[in-house]
PDB file of N, CA and C in Angstrom:
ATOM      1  N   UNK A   1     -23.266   0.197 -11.706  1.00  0.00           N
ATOM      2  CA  UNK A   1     -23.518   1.612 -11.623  1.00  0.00           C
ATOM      3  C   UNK A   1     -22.210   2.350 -11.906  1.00  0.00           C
ATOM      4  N   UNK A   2     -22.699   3.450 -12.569  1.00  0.00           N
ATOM      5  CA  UNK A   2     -20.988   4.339 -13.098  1.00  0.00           C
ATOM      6  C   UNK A   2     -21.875   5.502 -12.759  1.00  0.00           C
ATOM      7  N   UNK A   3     -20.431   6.137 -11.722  1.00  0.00           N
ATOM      8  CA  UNK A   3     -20.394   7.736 -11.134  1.00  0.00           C
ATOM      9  C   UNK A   3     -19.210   8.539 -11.669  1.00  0.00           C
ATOM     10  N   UNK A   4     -20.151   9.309 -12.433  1.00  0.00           N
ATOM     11  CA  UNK A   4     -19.358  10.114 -13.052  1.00  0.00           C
ATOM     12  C   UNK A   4     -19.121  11.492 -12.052  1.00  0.00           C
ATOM     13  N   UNK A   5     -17.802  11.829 -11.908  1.00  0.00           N
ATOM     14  CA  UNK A   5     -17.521  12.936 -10.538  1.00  0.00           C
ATOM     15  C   UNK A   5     -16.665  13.507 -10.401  1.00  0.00           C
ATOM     16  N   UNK A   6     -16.157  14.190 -10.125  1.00  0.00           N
ATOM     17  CA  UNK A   6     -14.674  14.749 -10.462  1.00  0.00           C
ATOM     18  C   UNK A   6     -13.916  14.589  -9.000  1.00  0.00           C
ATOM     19  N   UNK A   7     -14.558  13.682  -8.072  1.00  0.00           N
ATOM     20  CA  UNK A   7     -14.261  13.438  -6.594  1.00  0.00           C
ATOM     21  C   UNK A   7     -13.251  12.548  -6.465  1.00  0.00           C
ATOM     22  N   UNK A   8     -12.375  12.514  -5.500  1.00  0.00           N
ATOM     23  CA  UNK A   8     -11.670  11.070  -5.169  1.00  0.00           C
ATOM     24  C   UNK A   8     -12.767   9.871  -5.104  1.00  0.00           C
ATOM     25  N   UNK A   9     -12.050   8.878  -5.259  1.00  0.00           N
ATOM     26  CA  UNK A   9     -13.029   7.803  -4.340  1.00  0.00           C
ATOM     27  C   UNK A   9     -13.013   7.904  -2.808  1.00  0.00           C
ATOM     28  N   UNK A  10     -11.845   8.247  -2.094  1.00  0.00           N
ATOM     29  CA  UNK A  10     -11.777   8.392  -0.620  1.00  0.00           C
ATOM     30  C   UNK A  10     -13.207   9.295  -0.197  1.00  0.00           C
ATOM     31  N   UNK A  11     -13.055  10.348  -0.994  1.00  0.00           N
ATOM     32  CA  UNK A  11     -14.008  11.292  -0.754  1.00  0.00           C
ATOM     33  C   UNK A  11     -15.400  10.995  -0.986  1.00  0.00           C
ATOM     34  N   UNK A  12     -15.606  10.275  -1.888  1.00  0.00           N
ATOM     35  CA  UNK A  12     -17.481   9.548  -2.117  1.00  0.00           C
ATOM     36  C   UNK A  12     -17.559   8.070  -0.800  1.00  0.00           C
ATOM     37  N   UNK A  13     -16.269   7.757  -0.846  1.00  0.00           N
ATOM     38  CA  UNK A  13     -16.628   6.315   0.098  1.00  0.00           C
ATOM     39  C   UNK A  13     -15.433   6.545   1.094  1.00  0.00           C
ATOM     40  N   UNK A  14     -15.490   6.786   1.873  1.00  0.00           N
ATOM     41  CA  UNK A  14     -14.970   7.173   3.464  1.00  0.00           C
ATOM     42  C   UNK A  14     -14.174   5.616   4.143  1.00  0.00           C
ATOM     43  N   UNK A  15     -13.102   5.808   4.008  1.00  0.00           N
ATOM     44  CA  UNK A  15     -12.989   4.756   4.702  1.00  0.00           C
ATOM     45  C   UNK A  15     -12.752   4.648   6.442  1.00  0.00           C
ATOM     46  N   UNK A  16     -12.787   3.549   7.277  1.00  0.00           N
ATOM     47  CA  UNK A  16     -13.240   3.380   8.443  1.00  0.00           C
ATOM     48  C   UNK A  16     -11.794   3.997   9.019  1.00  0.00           C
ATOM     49  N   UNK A  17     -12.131   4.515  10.591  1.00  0.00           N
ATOM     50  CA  UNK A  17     -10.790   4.311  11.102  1.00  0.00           C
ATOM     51  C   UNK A  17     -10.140   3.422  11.484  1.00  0.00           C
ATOM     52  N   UNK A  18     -10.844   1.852  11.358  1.00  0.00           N
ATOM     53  CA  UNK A  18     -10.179   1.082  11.361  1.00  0.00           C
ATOM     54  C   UNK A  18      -8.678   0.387  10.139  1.00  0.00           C
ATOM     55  N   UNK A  19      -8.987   0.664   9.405  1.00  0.00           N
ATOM     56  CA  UNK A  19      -8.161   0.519   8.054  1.00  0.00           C
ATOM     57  C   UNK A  19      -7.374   1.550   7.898  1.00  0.00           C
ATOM     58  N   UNK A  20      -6.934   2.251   8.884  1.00  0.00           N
ATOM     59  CA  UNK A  20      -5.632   3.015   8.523  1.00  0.00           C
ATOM     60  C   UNK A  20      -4.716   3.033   9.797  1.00  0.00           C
ATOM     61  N   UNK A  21      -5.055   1.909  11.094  1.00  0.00           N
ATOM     62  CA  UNK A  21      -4.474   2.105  12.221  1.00  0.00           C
ATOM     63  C   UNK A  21      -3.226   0.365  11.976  1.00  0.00           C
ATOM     64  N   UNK A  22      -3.726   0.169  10.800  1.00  0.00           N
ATOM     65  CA  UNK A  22      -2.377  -0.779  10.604  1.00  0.00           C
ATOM     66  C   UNK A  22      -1.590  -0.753   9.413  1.00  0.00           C
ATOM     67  N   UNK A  23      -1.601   0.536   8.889  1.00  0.00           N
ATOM     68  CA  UNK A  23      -0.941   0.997   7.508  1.00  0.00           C
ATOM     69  C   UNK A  23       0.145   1.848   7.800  1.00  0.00           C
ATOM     70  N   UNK A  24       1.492   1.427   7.354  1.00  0.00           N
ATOM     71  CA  UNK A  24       2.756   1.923   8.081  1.00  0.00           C
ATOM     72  C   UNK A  24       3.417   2.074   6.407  1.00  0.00           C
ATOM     73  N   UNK A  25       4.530   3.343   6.248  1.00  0.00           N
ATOM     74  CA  UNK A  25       4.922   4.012   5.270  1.00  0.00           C
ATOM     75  C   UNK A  25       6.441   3.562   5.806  1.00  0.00           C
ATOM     76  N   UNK A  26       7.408   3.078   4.620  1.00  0.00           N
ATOM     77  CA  UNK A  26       8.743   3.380   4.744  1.00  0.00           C
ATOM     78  C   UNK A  26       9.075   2.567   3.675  1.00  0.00           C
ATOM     79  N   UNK A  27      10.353   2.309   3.416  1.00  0.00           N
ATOM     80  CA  UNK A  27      11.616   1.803   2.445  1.00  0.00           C
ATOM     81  C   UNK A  27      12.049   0.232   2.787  1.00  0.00           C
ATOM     82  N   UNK A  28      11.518  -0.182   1.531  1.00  0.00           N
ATOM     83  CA  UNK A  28      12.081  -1.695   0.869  1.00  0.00           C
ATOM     84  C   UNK A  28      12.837  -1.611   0.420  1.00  0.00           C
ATOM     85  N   UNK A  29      14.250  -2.045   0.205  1.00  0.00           N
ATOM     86  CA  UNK A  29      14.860  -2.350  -0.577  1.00  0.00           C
ATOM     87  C   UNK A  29      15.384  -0.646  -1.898  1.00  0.00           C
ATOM     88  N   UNK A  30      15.227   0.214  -0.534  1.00  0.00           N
ATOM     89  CA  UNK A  30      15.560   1.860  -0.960  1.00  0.00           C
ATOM     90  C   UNK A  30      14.113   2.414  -2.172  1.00  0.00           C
ATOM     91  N   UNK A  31      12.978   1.665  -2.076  1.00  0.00           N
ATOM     92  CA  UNK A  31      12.117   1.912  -2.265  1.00  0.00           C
ATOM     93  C   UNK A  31      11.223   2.158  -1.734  1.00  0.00           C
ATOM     94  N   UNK A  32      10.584   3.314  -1.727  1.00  0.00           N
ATOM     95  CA  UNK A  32       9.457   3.745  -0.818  1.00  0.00           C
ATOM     96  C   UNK A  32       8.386   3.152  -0.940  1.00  0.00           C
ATOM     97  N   UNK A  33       7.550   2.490  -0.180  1.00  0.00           N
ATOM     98  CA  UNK A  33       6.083   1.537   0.292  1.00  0.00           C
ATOM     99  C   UNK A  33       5.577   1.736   1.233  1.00  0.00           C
ATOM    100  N   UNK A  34       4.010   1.498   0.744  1.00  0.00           N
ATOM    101  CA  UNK A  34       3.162   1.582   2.056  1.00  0.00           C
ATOM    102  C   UNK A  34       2.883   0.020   2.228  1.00  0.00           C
ATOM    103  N   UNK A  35       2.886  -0.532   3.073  1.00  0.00           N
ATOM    104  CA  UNK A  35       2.758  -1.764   4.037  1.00  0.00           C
ATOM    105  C   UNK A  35       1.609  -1.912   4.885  1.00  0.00           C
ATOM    106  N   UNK A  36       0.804  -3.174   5.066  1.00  0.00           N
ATOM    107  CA  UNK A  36       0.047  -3.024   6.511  1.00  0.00           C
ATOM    108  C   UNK A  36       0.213  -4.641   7.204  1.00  0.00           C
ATOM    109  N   UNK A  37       0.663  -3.812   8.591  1.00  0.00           N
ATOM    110  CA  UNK A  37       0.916  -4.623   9.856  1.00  0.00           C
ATOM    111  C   UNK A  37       0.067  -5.765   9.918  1.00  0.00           C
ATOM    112  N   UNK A  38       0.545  -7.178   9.697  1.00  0.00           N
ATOM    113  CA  UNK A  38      -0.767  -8.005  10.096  1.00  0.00           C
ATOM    114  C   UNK A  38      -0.657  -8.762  11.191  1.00  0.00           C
ATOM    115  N   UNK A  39       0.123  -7.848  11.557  1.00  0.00           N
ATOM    116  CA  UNK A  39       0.283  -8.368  13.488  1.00  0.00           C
ATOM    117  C   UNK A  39       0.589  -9.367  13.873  1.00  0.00           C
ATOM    118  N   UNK A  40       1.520 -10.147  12.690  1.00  0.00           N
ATOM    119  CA  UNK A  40       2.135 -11.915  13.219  1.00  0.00           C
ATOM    120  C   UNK A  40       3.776 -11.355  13.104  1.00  0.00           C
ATOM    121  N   UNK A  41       4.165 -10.588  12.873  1.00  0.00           N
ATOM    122  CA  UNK A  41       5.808 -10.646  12.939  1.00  0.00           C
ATOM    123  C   UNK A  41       5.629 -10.087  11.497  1.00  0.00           C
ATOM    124  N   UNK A  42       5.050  -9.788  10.244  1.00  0.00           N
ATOM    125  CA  UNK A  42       4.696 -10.154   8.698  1.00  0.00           C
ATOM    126  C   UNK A  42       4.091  -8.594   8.629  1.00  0.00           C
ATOM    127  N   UNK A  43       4.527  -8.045   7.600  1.00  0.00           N
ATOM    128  CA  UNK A  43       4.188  -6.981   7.114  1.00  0.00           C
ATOM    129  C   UNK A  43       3.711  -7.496   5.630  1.00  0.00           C
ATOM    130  N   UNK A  44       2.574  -6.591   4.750  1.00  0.00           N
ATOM    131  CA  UNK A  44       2.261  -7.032   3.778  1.00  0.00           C
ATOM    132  C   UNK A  44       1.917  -5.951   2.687  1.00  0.00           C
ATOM    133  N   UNK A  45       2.933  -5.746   1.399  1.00  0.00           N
ATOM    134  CA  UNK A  45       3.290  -5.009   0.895  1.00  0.00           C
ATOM    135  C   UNK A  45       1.995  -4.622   0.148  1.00  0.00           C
ATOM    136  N   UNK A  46       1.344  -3.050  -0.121  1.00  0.00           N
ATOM    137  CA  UNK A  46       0.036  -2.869  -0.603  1.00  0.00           C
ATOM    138  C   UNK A  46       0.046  -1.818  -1.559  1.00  0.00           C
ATOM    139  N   UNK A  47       1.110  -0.944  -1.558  1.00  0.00           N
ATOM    140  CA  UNK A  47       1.365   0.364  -2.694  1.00  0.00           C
ATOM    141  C   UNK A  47       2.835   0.572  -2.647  1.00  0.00           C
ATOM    142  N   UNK A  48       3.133   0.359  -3.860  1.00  0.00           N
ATOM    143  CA  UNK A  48       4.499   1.032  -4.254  1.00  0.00           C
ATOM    144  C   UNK A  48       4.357   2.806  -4.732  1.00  0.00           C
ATOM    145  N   UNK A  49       5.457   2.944  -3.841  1.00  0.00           N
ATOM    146  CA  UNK A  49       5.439   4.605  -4.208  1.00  0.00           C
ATOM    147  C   UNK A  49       6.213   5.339  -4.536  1.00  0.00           C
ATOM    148  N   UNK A  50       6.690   4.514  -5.295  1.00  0.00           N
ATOM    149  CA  UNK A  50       8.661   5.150  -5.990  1.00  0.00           C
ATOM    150  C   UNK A  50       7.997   5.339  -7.911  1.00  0.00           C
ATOM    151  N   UNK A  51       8.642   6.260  -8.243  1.00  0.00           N
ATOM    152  CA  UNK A  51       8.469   6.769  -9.538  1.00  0.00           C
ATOM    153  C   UNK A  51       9.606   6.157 -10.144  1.00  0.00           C
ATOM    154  N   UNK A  52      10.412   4.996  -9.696  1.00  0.00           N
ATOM    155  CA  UNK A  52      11.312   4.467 -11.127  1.00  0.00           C
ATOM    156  C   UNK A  52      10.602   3.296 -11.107  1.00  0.00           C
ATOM    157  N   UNK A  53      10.410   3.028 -12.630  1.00  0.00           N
ATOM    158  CA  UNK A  53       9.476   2.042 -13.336  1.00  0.00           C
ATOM    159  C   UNK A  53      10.246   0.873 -13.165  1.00  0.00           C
ATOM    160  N   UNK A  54      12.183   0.689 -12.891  1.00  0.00           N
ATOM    161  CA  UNK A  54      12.675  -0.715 -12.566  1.00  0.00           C
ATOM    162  C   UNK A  54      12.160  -1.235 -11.294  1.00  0.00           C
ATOM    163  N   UNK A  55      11.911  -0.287 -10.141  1.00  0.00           N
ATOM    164  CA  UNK A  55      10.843  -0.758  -9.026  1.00  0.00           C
ATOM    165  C   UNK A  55       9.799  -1.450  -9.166  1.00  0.00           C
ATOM    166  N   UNK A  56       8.885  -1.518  -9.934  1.00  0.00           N
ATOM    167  CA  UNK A  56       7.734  -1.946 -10.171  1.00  0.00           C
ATOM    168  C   UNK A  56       7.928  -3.624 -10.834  1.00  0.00           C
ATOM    169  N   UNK A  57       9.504  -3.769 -11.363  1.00  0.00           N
ATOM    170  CA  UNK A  57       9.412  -5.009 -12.034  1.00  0.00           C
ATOM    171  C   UNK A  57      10.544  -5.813 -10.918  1.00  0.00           C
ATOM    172  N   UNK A  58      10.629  -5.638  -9.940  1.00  0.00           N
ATOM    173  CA  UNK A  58      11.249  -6.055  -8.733  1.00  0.00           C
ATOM    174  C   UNK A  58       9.871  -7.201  -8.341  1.00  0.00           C
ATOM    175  N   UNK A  59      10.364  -8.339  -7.866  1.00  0.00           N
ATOM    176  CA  UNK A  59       9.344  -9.359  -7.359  1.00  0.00           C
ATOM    177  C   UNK A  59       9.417  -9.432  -6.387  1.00  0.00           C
ATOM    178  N   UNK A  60      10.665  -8.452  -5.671  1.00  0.00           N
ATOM    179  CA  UNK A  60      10.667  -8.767  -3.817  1.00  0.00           C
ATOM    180  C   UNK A  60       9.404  -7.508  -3.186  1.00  0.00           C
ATOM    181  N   UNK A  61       8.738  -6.263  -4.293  1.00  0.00           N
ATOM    182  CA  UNK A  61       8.176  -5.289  -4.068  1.00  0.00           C
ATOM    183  C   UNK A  61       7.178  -5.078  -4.770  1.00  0.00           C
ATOM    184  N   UNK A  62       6.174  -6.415  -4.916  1.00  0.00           N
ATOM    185  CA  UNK A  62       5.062  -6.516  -5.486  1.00  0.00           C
ATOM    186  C   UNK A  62       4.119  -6.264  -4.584  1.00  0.00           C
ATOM    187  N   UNK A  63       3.093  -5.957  -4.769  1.00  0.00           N
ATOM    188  CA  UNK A  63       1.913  -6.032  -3.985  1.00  0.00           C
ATOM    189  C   UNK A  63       1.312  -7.421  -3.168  1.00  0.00           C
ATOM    190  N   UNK A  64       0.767  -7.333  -2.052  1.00  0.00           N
ATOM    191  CA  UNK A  64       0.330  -8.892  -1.633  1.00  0.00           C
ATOM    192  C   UNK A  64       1.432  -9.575  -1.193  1.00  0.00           C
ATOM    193  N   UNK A  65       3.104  -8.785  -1.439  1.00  0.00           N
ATOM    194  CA  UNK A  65       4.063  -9.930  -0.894  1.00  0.00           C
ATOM    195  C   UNK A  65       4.476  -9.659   0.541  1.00  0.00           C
ATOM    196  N   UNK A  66       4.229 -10.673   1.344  1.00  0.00           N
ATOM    197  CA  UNK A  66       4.861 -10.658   3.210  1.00  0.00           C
ATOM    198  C   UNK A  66       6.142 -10.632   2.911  1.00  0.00           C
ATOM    199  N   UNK A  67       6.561  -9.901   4.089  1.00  0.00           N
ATOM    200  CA  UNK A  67       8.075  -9.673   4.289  1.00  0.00           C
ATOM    201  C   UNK A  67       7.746  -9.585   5.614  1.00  0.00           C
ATOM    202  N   UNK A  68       8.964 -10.696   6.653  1.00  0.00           N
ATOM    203  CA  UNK A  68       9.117 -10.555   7.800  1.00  0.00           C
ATOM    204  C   UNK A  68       9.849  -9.528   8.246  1.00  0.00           C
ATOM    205  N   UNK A  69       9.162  -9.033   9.759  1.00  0.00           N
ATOM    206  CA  UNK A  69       9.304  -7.496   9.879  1.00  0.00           C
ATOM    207  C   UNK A  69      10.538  -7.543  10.535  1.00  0.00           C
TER     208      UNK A  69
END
């Protein structure tokens, strides 16, 4: 199925309040990221949010990668 909309997705599909009570914002490696807590000592990297494109080709600030907290 394709929805054509001029909406966010947040806004057509709501997400729970569960999925945002372990999502924590701050700086890797002087790069700004959002992270979520997986509550073993391990944070787990999920959006990069820095606008220089050499960030993005960094392998310590990929998506999916744990970093002990």
């Amino acid at each position: 199925m394709i929805l054509y909309t001029p909406l966010s997705e947040h806004d057509i599909f709501p997400a729970r309040d569960e999925d945002y009570q372990n999502v924590l914002y701050g700086s890797l490696r002087n790069c700004p990221v959002k992270v979520m807590d997986s509550g073993d000592g391990h944070v787990e990297v999920v959006q990069l949010l820095s606008t220089d494109p050499q960030d993005f080709l960094d392998d310590q600030l990929q998506p999916g990668r744990k970093i002990k907290r």
